[in-house]
PDB file of N, CA and C in Angstrom:
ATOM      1  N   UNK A   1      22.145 -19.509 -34.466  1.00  0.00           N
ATOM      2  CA  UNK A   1      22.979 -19.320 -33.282  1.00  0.00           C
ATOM      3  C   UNK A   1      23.603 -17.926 -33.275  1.00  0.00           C
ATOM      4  N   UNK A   2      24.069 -17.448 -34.153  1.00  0.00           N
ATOM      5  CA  UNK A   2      24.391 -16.200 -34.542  1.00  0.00           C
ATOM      6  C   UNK A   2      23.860 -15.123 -34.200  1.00  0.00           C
ATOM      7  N   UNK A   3      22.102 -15.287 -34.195  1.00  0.00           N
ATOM      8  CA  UNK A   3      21.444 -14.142 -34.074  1.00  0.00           C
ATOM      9  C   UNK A   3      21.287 -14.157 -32.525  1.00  0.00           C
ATOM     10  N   UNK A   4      21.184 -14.979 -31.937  1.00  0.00           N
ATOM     11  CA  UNK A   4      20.810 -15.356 -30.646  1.00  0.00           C
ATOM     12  C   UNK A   4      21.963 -14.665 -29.876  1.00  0.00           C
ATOM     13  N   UNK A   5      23.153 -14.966 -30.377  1.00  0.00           N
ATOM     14  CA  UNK A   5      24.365 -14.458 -29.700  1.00  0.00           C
ATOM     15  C   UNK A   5      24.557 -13.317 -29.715  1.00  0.00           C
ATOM     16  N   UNK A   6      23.748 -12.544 -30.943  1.00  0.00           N
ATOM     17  CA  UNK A   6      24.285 -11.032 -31.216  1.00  0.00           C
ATOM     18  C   UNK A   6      22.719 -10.298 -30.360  1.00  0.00           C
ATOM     19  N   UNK A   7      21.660 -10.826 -30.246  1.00  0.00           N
ATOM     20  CA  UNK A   7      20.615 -10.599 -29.517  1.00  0.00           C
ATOM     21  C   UNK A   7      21.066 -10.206 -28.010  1.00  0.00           C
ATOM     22  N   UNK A   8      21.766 -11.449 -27.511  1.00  0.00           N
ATOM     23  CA  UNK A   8      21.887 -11.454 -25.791  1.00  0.00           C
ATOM     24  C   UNK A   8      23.024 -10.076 -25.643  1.00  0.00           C
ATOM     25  N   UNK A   9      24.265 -10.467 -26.463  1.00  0.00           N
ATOM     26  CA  UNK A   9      24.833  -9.277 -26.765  1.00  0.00           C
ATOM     27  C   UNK A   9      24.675  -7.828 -26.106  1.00  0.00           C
ATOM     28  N   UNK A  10      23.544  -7.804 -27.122  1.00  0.00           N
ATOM     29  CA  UNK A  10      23.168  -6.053 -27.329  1.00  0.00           C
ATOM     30  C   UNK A  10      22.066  -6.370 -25.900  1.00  0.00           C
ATOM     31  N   UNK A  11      21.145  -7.127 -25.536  1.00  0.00           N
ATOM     32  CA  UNK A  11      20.694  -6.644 -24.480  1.00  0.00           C
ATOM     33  C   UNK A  11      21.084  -6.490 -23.310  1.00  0.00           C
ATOM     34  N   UNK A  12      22.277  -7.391 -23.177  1.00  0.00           N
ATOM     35  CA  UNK A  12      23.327  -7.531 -22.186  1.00  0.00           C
ATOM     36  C   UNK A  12      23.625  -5.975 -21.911  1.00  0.00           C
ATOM     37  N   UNK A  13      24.195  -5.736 -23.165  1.00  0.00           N
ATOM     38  CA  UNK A  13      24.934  -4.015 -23.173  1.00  0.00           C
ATOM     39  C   UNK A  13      23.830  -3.178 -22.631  1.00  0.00           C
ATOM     40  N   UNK A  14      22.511  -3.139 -23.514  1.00  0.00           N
ATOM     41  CA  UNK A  14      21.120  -2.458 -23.021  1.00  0.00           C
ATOM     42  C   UNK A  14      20.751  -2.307 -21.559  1.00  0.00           C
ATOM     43  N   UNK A  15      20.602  -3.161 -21.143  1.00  0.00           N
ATOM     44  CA  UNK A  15      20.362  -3.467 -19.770  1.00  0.00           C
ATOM     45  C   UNK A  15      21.598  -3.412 -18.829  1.00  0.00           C
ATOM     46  N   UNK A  16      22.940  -3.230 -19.227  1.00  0.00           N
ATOM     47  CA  UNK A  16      23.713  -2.677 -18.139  1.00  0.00           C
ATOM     48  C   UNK A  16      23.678  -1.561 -17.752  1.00  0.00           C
ATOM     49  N   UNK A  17      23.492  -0.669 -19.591  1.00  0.00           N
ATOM     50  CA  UNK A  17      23.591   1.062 -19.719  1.00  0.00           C
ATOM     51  C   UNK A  17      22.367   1.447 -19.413  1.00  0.00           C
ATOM     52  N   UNK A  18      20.953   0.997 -19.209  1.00  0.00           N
ATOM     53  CA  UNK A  18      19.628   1.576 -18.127  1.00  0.00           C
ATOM     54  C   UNK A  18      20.162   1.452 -16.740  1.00  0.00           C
ATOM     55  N   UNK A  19      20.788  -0.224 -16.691  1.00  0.00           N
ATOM     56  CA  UNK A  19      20.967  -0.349 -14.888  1.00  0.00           C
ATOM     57  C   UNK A  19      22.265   0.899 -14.357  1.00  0.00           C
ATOM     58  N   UNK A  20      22.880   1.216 -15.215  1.00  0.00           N
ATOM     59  CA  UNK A  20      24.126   1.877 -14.784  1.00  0.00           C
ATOM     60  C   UNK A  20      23.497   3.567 -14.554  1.00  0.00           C
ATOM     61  N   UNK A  21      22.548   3.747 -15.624  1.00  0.00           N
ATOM     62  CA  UNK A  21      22.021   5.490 -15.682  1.00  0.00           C
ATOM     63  C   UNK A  21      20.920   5.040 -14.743  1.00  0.00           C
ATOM     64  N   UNK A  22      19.783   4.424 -14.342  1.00  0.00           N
ATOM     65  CA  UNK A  22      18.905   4.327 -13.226  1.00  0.00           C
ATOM     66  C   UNK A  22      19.780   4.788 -11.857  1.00  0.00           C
ATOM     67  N   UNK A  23      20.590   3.811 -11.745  1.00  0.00           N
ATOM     68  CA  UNK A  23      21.343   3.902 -10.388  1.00  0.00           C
ATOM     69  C   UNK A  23      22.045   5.251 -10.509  1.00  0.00           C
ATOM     70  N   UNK A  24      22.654   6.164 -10.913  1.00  0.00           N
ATOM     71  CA  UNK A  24      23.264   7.197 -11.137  1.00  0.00           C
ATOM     72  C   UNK A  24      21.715   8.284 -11.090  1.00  0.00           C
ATOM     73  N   UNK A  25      21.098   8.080 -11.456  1.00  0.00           N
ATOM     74  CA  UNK A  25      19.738   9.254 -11.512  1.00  0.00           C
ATOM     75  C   UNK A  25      19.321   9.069 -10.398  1.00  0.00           C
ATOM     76  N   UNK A  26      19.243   8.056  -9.572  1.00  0.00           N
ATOM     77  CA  UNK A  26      18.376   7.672  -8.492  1.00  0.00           C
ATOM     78  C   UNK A  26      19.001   8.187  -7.481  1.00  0.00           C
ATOM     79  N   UNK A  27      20.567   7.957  -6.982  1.00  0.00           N
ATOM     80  CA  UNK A  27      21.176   8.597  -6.022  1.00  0.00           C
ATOM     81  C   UNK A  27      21.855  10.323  -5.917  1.00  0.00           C
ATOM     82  N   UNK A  28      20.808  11.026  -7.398  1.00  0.00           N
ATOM     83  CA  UNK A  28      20.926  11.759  -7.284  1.00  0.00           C
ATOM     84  C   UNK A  28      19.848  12.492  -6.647  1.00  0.00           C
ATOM     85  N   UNK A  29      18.671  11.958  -7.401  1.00  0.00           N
ATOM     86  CA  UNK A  29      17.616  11.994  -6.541  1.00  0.00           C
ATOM     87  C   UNK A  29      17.310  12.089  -5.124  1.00  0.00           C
ATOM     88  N   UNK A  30      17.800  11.037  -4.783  1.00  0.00           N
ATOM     89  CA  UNK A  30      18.032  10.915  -3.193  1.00  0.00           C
ATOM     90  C   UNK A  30      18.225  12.072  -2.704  1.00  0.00           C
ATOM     91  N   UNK A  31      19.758  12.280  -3.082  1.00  0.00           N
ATOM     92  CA  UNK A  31      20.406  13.017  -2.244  1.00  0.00           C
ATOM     93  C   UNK A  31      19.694  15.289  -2.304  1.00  0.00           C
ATOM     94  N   UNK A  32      19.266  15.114  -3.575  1.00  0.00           N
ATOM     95  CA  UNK A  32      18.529  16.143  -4.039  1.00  0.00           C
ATOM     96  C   UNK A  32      16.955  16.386  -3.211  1.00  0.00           C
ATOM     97  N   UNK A  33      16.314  15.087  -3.308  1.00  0.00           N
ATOM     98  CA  UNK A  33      15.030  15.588  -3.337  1.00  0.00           C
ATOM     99  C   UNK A  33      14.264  16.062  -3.906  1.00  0.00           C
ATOM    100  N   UNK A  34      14.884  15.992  -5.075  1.00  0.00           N
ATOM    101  CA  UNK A  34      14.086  16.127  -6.447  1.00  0.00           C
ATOM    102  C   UNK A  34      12.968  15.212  -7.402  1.00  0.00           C
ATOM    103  N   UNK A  35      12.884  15.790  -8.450  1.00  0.00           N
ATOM    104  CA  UNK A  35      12.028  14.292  -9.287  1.00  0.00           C
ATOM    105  C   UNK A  35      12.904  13.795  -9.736  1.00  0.00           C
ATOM    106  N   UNK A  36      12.895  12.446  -9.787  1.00  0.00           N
ATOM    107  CA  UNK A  36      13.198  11.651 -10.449  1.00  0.00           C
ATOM    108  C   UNK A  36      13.658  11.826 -11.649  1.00  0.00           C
ATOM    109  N   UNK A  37      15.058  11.648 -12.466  1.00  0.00           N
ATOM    110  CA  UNK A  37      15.172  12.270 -13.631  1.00  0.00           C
ATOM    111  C   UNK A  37      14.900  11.116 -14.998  1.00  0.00           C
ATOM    112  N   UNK A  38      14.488  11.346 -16.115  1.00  0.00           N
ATOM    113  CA  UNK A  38      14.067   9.846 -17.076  1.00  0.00           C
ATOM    114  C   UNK A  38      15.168   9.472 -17.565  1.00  0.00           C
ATOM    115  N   UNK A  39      14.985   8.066 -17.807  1.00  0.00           N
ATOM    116  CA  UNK A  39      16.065   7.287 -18.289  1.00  0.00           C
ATOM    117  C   UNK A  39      15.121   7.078 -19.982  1.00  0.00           C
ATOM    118  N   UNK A  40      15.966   7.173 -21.191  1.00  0.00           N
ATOM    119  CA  UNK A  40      15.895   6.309 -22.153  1.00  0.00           C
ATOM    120  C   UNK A  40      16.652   5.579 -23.006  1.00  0.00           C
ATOM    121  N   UNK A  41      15.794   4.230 -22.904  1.00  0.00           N
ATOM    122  CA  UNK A  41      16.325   3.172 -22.798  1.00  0.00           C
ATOM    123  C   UNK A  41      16.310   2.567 -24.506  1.00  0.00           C
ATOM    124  N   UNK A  42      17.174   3.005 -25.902  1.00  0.00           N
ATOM    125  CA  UNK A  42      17.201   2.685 -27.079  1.00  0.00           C
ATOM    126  C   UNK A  42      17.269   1.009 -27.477  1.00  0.00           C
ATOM    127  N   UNK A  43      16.524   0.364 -27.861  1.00  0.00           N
ATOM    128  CA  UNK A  43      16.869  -0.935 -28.361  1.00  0.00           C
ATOM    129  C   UNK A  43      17.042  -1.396 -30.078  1.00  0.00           C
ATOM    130  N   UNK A  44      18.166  -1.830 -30.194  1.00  0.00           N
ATOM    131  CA  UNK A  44      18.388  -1.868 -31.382  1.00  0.00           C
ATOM    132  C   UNK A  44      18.303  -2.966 -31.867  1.00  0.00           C
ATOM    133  N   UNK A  45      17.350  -3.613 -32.537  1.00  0.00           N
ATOM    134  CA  UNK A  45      17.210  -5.053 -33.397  1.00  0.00           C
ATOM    135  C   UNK A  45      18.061  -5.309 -34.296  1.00  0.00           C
ATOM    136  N   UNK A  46      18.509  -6.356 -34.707  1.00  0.00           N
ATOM    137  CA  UNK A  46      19.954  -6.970 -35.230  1.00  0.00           C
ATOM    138  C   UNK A  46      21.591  -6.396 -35.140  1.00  0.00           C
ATOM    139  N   UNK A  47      21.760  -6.238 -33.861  1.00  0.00           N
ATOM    140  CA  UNK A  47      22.646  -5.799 -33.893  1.00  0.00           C
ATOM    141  C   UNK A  47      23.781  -6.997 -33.223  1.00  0.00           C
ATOM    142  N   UNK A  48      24.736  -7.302 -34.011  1.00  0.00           N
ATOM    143  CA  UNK A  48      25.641  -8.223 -33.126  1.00  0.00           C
ATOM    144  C   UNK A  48      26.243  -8.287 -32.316  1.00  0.00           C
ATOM    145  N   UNK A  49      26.835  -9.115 -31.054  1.00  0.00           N
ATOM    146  CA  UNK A  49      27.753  -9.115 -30.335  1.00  0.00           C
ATOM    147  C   UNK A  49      28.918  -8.110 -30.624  1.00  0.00           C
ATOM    148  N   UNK A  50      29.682  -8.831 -31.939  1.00  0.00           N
ATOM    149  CA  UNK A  50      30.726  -7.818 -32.310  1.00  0.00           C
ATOM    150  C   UNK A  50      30.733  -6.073 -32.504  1.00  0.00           C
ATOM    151  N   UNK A  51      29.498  -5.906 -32.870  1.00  0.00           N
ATOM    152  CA  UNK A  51      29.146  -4.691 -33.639  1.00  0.00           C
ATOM    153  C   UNK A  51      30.363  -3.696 -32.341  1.00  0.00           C
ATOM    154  N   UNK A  52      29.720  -3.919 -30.931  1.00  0.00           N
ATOM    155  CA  UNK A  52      30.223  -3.084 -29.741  1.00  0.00           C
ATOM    156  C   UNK A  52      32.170  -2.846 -29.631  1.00  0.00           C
ATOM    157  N   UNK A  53      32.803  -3.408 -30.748  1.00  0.00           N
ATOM    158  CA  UNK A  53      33.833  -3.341 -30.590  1.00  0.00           C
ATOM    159  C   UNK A  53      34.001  -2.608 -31.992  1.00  0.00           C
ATOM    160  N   UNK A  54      33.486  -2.584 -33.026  1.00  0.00           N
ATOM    161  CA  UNK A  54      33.791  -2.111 -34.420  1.00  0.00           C
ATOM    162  C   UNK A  54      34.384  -1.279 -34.679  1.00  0.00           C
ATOM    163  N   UNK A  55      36.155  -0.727 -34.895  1.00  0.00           N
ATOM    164  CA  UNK A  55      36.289   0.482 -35.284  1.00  0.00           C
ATOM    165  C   UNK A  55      35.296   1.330 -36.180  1.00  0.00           C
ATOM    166  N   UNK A  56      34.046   1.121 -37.054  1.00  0.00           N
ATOM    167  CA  UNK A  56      33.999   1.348 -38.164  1.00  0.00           C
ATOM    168  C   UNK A  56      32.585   1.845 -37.100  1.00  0.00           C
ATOM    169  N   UNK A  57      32.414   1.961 -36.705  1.00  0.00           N
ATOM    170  CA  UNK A  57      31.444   1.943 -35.441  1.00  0.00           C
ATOM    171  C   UNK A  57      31.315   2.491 -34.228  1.00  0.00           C
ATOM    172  N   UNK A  58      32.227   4.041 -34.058  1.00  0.00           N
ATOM    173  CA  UNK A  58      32.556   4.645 -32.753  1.00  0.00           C
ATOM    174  C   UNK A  58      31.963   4.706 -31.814  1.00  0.00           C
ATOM    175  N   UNK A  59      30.424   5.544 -32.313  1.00  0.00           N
ATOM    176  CA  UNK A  59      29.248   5.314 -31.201  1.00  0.00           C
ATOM    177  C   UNK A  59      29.081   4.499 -30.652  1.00  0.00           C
ATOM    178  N   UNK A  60      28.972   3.139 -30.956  1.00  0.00           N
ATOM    179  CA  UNK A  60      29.169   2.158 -29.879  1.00  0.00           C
ATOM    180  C   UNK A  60      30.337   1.446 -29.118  1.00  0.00           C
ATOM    181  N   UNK A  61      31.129   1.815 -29.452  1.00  0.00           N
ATOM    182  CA  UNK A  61      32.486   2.036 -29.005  1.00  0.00           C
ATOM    183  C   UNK A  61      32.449   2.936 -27.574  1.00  0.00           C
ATOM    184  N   UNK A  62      32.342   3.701 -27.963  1.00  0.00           N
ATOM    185  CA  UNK A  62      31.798   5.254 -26.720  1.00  0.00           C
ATOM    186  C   UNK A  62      31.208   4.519 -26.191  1.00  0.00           C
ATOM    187  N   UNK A  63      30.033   4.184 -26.313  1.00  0.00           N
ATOM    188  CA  UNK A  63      28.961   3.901 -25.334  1.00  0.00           C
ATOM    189  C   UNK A  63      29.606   2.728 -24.561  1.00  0.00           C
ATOM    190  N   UNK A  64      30.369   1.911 -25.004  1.00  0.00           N
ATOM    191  CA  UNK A  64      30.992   0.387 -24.265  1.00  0.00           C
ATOM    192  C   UNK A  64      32.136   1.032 -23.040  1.00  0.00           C
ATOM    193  N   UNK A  65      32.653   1.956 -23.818  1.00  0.00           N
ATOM    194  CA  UNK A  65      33.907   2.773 -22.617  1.00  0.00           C
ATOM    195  C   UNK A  65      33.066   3.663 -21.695  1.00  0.00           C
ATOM    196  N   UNK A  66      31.903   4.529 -22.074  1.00  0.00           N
ATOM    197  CA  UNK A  66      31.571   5.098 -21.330  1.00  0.00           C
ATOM    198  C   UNK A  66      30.495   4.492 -19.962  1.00  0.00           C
ATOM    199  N   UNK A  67      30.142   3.921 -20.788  1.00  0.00           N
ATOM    200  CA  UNK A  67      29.097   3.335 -19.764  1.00  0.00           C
ATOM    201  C   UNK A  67      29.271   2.188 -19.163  1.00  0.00           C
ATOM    202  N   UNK A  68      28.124   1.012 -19.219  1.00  0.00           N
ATOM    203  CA  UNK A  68      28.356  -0.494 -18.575  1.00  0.00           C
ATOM    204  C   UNK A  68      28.184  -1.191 -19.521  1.00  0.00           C
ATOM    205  N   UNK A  69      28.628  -2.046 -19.519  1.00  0.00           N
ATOM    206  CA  UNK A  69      28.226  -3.606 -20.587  1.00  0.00           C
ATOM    207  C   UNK A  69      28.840  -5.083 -19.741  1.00  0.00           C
ATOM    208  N   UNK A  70      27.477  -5.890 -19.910  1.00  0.00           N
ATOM    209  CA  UNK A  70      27.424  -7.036 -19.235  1.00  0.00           C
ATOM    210  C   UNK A  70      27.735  -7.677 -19.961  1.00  0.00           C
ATOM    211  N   UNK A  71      28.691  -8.935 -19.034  1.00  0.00           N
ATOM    212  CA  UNK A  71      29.354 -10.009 -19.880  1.00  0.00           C
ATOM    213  C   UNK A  71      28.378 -10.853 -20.345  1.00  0.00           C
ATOM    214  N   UNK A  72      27.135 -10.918 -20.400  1.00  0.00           N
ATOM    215  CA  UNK A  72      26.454 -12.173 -20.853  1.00  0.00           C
ATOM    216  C   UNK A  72      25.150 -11.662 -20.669  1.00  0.00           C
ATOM    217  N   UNK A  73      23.820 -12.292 -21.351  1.00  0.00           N
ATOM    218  CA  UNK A  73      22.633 -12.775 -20.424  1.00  0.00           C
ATOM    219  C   UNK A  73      22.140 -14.200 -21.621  1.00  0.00           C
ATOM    220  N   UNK A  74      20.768 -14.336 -21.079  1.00  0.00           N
ATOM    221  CA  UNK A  74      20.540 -15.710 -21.272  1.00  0.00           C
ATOM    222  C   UNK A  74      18.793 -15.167 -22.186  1.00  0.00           C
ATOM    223  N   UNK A  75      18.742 -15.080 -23.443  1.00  0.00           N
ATOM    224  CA  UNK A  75      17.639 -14.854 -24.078  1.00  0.00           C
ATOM    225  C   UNK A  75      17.034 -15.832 -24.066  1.00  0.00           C
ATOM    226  N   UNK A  76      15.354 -15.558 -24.258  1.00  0.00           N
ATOM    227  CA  UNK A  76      14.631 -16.684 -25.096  1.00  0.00           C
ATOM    228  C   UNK A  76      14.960 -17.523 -26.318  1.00  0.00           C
ATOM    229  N   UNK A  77      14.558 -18.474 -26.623  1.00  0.00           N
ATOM    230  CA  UNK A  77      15.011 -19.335 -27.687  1.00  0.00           C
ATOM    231  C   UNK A  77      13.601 -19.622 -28.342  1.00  0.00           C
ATOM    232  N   UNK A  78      13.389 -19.255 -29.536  1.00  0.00           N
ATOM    233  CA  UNK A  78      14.123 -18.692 -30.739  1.00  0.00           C
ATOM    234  C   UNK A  78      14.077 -17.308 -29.799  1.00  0.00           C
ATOM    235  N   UNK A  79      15.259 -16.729 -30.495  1.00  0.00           N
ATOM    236  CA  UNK A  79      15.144 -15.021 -30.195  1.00  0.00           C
ATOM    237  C   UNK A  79      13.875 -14.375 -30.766  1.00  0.00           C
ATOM    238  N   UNK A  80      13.979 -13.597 -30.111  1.00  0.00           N
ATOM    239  CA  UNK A  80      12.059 -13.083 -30.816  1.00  0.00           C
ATOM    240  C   UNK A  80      12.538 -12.013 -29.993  1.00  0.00           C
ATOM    241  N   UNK A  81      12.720 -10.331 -30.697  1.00  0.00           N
ATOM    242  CA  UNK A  81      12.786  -9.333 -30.015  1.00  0.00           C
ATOM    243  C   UNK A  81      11.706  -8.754 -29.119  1.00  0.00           C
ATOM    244  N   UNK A  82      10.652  -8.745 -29.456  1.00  0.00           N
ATOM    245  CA  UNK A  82       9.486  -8.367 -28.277  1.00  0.00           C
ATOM    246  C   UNK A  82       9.557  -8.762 -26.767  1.00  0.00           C
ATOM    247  N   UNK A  83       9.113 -10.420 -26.416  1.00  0.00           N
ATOM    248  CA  UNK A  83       9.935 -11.082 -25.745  1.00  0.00           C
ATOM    249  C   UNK A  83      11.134 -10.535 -24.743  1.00  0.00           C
ATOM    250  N   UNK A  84      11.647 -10.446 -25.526  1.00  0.00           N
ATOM    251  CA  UNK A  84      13.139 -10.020 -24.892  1.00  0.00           C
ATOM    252  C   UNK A  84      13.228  -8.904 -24.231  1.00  0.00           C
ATOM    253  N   UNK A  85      12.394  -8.041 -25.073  1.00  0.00           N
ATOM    254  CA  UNK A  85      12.510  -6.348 -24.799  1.00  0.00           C
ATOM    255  C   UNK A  85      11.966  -6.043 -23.497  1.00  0.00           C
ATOM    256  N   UNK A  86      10.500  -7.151 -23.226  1.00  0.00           N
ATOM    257  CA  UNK A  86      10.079  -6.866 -22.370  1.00  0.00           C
ATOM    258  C   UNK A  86      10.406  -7.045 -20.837  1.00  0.00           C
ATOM    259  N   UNK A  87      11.091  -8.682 -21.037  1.00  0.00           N
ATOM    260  CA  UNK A  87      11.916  -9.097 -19.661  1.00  0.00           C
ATOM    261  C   UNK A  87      12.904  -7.834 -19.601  1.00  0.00           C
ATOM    262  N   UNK A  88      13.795  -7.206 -20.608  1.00  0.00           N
ATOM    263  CA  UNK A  88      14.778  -6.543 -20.253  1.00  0.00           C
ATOM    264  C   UNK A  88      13.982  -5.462 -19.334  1.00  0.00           C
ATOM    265  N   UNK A  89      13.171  -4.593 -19.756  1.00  0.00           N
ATOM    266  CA  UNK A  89      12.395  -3.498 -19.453  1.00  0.00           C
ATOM    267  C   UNK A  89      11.400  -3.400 -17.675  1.00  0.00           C
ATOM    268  N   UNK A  90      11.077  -4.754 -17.589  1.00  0.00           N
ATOM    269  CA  UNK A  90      10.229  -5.094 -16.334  1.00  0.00           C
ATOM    270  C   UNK A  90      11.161  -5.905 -15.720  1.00  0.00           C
ATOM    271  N   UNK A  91      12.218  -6.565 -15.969  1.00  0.00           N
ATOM    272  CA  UNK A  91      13.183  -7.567 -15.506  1.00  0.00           C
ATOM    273  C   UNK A  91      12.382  -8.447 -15.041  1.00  0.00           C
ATOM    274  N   UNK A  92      11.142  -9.366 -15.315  1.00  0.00           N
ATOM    275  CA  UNK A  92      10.751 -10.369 -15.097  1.00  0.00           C
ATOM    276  C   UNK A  92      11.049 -11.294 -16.535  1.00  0.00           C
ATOM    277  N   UNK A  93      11.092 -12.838 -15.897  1.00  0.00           N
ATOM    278  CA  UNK A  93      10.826 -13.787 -17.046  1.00  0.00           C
ATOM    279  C   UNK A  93       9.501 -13.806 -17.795  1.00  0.00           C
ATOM    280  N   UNK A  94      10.251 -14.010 -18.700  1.00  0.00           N
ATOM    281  CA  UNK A  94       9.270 -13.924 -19.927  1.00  0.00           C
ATOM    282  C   UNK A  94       8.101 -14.946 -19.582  1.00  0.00           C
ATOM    283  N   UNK A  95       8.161 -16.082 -18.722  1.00  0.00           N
ATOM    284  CA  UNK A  95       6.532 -17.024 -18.373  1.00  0.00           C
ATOM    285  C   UNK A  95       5.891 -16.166 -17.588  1.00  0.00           C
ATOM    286  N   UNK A  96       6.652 -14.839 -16.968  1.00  0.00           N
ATOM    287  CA  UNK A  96       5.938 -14.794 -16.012  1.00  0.00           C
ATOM    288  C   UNK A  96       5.233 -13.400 -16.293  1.00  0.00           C
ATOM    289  N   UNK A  97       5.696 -12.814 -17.473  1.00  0.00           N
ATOM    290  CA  UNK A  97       5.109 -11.777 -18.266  1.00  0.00           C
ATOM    291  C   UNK A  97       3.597 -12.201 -19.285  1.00  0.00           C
ATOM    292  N   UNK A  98       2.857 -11.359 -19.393  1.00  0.00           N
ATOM    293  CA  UNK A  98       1.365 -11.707 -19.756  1.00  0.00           C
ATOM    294  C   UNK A  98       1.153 -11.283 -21.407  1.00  0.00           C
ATOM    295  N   UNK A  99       1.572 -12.137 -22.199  1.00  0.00           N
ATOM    296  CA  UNK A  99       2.067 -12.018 -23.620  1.00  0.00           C
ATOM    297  C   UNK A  99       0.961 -12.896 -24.649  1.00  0.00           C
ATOM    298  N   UNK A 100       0.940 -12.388 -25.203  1.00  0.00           N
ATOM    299  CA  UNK A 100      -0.362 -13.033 -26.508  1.00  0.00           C
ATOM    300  C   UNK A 100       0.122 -14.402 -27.007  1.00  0.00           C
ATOM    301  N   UNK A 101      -0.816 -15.346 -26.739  1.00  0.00           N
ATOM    302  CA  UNK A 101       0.336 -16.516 -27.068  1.00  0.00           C
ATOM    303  C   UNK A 101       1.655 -16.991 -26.689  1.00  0.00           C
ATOM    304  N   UNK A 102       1.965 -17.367 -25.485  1.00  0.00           N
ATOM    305  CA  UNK A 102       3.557 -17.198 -25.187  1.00  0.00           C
ATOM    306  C   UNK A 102       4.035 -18.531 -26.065  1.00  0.00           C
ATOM    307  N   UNK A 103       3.564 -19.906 -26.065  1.00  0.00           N
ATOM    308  CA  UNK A 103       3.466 -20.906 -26.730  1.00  0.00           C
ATOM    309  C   UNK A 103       4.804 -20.509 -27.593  1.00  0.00           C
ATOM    310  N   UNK A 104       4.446 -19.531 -28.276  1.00  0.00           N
ATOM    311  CA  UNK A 104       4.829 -19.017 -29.641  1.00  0.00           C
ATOM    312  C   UNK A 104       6.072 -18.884 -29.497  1.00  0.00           C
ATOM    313  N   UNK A 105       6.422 -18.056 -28.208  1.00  0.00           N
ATOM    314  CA  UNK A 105       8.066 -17.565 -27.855  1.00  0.00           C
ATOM    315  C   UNK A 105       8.769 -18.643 -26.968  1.00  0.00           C
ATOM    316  N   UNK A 106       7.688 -19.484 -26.366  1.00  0.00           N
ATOM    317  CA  UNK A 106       8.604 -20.153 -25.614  1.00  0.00           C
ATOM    318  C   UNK A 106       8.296 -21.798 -25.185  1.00  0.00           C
ATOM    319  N   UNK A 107       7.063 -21.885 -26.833  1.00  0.00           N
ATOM    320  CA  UNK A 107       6.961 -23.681 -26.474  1.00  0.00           C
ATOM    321  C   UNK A 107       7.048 -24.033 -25.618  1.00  0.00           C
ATOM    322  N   UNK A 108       6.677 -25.509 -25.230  1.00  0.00           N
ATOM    323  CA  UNK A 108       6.146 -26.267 -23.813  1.00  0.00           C
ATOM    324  C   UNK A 108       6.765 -26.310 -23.069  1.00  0.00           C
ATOM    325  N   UNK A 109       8.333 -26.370 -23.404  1.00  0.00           N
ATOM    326  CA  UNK A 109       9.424 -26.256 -21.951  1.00  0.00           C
ATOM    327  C   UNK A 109      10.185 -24.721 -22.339  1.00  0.00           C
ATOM    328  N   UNK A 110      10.298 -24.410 -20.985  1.00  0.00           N
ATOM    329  CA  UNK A 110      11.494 -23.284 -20.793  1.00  0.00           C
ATOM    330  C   UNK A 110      12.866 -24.132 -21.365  1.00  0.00           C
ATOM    331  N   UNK A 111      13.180 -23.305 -22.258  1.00  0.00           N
ATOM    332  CA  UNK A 111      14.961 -23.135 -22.917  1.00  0.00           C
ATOM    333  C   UNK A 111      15.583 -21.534 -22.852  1.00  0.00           C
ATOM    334  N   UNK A 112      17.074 -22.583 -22.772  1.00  0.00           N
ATOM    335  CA  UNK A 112      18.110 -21.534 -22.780  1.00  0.00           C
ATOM    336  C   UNK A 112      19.067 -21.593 -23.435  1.00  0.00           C
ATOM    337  N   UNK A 113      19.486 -20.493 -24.192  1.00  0.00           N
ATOM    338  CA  UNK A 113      19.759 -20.212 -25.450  1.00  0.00           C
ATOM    339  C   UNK A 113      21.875 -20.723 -24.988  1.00  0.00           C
ATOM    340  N   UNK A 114      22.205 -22.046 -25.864  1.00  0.00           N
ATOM    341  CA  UNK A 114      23.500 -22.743 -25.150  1.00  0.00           C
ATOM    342  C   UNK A 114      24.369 -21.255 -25.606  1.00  0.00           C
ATOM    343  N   UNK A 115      25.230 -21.503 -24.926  1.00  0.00           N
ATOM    344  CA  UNK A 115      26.874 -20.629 -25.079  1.00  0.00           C
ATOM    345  C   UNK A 115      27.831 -21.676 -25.144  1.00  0.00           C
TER     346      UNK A 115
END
């Protein structure tokens, strides 16, 4: 349960701080007429819920004040970082993503990881 929690966590945070720099690059774009400027998007495996508050831990500290972080999302069960990375990245569900074996990540019924 632990890992699951510190999983949704960090992608929660992940996926606010792409959605927050996309939207900020894009309406600059716009208004420019320029190219498009790149977003990159770091994912960090085992990192916990808590970690984002850690004095001992500034950088992510910074990054929580500076940027966005979402109160929640809802991972696959078991957590399985691949999986995850990819719904975050294409924002589709993971059944509906074309994955080697999904069986594997997401057995016969869709689950959601309790809070």
């Amino acid at each position: 349960m632990r890992r699951s929690t510190s999983m949704s966590a960090l992608h929660a945070f992940l996926l606010a701080l792409a959605a927050s720099l996309g939207g900020l690059c894009g309406a600059k774009t716009l208004a420019t007429g320029g190219t498009p400027p790149r977003v990159i998007l770091i994912l960090v495996d085992g990192v916990r819920w808590d970690y984002l508050d850690e004095p001992q831990l500034p950088g992510f500290t910074a990054l929580a004040r500076d940027g966005v972080k979402a109160k929640y999302v809802v991972p696959i069960m078991p957590a399985n970082s691949y999986p995850n990375w990819y719904s975050i990245v294409t924002g589709e569900s993971v059944r509906k993503l074309t994955l080697p074996n999904p069986e594997v990540f997401l057995g016969s019924e869709p689950t959601l990881c309790p809070f």
